[in-house]
N, C-alpha and C. Protein backbone atom coordinates (compact mmCIF):
# COMPACT_ATOMS: atom_id res chain seq x y z
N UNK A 1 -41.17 93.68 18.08
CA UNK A 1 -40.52 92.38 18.20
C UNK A 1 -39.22 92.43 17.40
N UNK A 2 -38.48 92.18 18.10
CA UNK A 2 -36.67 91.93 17.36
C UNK A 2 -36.76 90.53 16.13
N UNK A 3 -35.89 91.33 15.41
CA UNK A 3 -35.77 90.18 14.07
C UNK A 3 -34.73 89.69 14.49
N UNK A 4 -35.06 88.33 14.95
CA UNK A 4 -34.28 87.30 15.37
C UNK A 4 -33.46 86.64 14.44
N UNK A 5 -32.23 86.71 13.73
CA UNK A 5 -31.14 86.42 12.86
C UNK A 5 -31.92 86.23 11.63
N UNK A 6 -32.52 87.42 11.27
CA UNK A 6 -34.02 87.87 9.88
C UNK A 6 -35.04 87.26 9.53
N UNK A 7 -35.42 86.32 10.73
CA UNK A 7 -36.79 85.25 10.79
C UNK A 7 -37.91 86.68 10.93
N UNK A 8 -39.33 86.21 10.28
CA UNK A 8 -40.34 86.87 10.90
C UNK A 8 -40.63 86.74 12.17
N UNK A 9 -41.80 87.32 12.45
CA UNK A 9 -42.37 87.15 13.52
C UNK A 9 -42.72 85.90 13.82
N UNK A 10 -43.54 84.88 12.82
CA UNK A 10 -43.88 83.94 12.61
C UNK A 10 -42.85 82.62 13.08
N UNK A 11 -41.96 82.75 12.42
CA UNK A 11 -40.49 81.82 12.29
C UNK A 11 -40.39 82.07 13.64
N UNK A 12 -40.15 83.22 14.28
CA UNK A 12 -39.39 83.21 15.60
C UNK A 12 -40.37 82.74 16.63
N UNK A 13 -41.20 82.85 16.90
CA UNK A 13 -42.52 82.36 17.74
C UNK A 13 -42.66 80.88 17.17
N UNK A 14 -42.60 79.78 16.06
CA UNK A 14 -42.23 78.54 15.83
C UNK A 14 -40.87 78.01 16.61
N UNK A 15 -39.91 78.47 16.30
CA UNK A 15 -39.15 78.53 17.14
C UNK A 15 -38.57 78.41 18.79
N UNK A 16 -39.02 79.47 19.08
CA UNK A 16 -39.45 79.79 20.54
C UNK A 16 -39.92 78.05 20.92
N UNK A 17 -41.13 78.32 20.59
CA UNK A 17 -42.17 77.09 20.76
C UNK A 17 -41.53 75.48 20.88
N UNK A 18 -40.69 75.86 19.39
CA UNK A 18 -39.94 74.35 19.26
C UNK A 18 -39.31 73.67 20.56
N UNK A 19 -38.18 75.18 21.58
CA UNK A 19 -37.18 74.91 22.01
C UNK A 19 -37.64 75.04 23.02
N UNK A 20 -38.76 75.94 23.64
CA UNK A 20 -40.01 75.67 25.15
C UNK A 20 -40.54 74.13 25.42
N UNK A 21 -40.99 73.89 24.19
CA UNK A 21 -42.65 72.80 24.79
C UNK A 21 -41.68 71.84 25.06
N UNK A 22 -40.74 71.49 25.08
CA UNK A 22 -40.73 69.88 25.95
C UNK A 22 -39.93 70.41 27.33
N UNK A 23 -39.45 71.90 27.39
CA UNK A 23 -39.04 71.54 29.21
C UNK A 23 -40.38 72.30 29.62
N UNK A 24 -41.52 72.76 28.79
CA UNK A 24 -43.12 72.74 29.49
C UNK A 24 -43.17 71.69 29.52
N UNK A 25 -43.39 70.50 28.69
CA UNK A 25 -44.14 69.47 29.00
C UNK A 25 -43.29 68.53 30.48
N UNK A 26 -42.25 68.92 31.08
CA UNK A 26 -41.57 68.21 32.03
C UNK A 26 -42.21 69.00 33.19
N UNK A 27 -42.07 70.68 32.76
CA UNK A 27 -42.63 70.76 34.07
C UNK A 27 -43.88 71.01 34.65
N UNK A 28 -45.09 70.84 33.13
CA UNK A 28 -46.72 70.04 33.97
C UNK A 28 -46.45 68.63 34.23
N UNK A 29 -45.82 67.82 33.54
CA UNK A 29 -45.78 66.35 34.47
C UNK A 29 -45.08 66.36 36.09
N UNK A 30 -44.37 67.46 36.15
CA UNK A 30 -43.93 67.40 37.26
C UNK A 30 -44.88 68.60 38.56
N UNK A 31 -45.51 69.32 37.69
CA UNK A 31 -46.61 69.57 38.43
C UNK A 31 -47.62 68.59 38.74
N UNK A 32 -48.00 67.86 37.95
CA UNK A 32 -48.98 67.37 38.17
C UNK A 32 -48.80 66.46 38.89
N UNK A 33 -47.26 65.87 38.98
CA UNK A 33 -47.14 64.59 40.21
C UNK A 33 -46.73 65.35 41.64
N UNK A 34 -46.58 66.70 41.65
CA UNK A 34 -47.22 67.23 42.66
C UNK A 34 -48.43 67.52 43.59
N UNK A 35 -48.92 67.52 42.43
CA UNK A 35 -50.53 67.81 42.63
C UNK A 35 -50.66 66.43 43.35
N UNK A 36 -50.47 65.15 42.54
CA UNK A 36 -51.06 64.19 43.16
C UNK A 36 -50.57 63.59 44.93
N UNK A 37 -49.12 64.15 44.75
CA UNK A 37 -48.86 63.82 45.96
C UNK A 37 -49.01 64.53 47.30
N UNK A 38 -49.54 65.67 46.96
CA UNK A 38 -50.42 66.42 47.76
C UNK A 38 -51.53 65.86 48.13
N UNK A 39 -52.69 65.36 47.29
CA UNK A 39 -53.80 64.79 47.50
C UNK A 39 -53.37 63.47 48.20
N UNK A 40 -52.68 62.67 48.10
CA UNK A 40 -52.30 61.51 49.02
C UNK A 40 -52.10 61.88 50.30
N UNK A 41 -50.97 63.24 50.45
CA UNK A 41 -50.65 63.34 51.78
C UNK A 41 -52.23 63.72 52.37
N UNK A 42 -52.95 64.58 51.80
CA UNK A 42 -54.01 64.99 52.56
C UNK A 42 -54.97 63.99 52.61
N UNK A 43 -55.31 62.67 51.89
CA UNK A 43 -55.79 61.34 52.35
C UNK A 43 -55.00 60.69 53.31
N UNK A 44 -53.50 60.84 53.69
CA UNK A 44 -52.87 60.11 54.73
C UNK A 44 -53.20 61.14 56.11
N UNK A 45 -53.32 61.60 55.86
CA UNK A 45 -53.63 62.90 56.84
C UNK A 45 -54.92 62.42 57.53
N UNK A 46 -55.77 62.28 56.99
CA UNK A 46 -57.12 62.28 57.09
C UNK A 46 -57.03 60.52 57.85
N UNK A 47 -56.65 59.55 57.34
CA UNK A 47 -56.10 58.42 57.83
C UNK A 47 -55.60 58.47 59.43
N UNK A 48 -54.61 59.34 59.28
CA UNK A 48 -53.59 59.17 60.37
C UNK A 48 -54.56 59.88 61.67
N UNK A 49 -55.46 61.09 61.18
CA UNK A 49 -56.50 60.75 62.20
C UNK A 49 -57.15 60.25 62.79
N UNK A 50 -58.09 59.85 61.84
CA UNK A 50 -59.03 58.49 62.24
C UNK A 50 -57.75 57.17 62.99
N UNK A 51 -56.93 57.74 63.03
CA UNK A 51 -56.08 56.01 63.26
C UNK A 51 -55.84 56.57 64.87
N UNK A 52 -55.86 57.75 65.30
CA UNK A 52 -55.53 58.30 66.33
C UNK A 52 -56.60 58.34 67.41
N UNK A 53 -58.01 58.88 66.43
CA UNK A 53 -59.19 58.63 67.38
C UNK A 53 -60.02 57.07 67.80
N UNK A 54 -59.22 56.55 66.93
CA UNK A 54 -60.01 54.95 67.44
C UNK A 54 -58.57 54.62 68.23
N UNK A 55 -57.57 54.91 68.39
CA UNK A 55 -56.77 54.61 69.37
C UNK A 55 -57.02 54.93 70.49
N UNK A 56 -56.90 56.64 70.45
CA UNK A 56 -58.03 57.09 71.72
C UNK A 56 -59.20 56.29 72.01
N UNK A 57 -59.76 55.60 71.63
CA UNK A 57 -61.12 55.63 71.83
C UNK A 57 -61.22 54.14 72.82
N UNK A 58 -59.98 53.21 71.64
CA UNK A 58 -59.69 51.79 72.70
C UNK A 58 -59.07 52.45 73.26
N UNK A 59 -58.20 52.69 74.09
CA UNK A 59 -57.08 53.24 75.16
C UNK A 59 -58.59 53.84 76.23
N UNK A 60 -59.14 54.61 76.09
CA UNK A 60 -60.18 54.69 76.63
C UNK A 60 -61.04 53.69 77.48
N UNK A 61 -61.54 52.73 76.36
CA UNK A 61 -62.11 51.82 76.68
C UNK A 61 -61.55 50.53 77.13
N UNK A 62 -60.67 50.53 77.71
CA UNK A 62 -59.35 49.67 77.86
C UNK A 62 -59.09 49.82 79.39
N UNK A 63 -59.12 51.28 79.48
CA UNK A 63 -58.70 52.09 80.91
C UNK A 63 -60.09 51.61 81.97
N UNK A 64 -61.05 52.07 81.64
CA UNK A 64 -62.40 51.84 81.69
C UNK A 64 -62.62 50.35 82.57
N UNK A 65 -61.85 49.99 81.56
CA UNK A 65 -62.80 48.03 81.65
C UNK A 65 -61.38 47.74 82.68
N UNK A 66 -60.47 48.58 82.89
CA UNK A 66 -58.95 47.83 83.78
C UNK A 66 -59.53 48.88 85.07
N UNK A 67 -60.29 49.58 85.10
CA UNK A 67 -60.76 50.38 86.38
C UNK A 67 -59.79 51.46 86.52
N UNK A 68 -59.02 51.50 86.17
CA UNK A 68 -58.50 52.73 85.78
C UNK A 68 -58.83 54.14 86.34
């Protein structure tokens, strides 16, 4: 490990750390509001199906009852 302007090992890994953890901490919050908006799309997903098969299903039953 390089002696970083004659810090120990110690000092320089405090360091490091100091000037990392807050653009880590931006980019798990910004993972994580990934994460969540993933899980939405795949509940809208799941939605936008079901919204498709009961459309089908009146359109169906619609056709049906018009003799169609």
């Amino acid at each position: 490990m390089p002696n970083y302007l004659g810090m120990d090992q110690e000092e320089y890994y405090k360091l490091v750390e100091k000037k990392t953890r807050p653009v880590f901490h931006r980019y798990e919050a910004l993972f994580e509001g990934v994460k969540n908006l993933r899980a939405e799309y795949v509940i809208a997903q799941g939605d936008i199906g079901e919204l498709k098969s009961q459309l089908k299903e009146t359109t169906m039953k619609s056709s049906s009852a018009a003799g169609v």
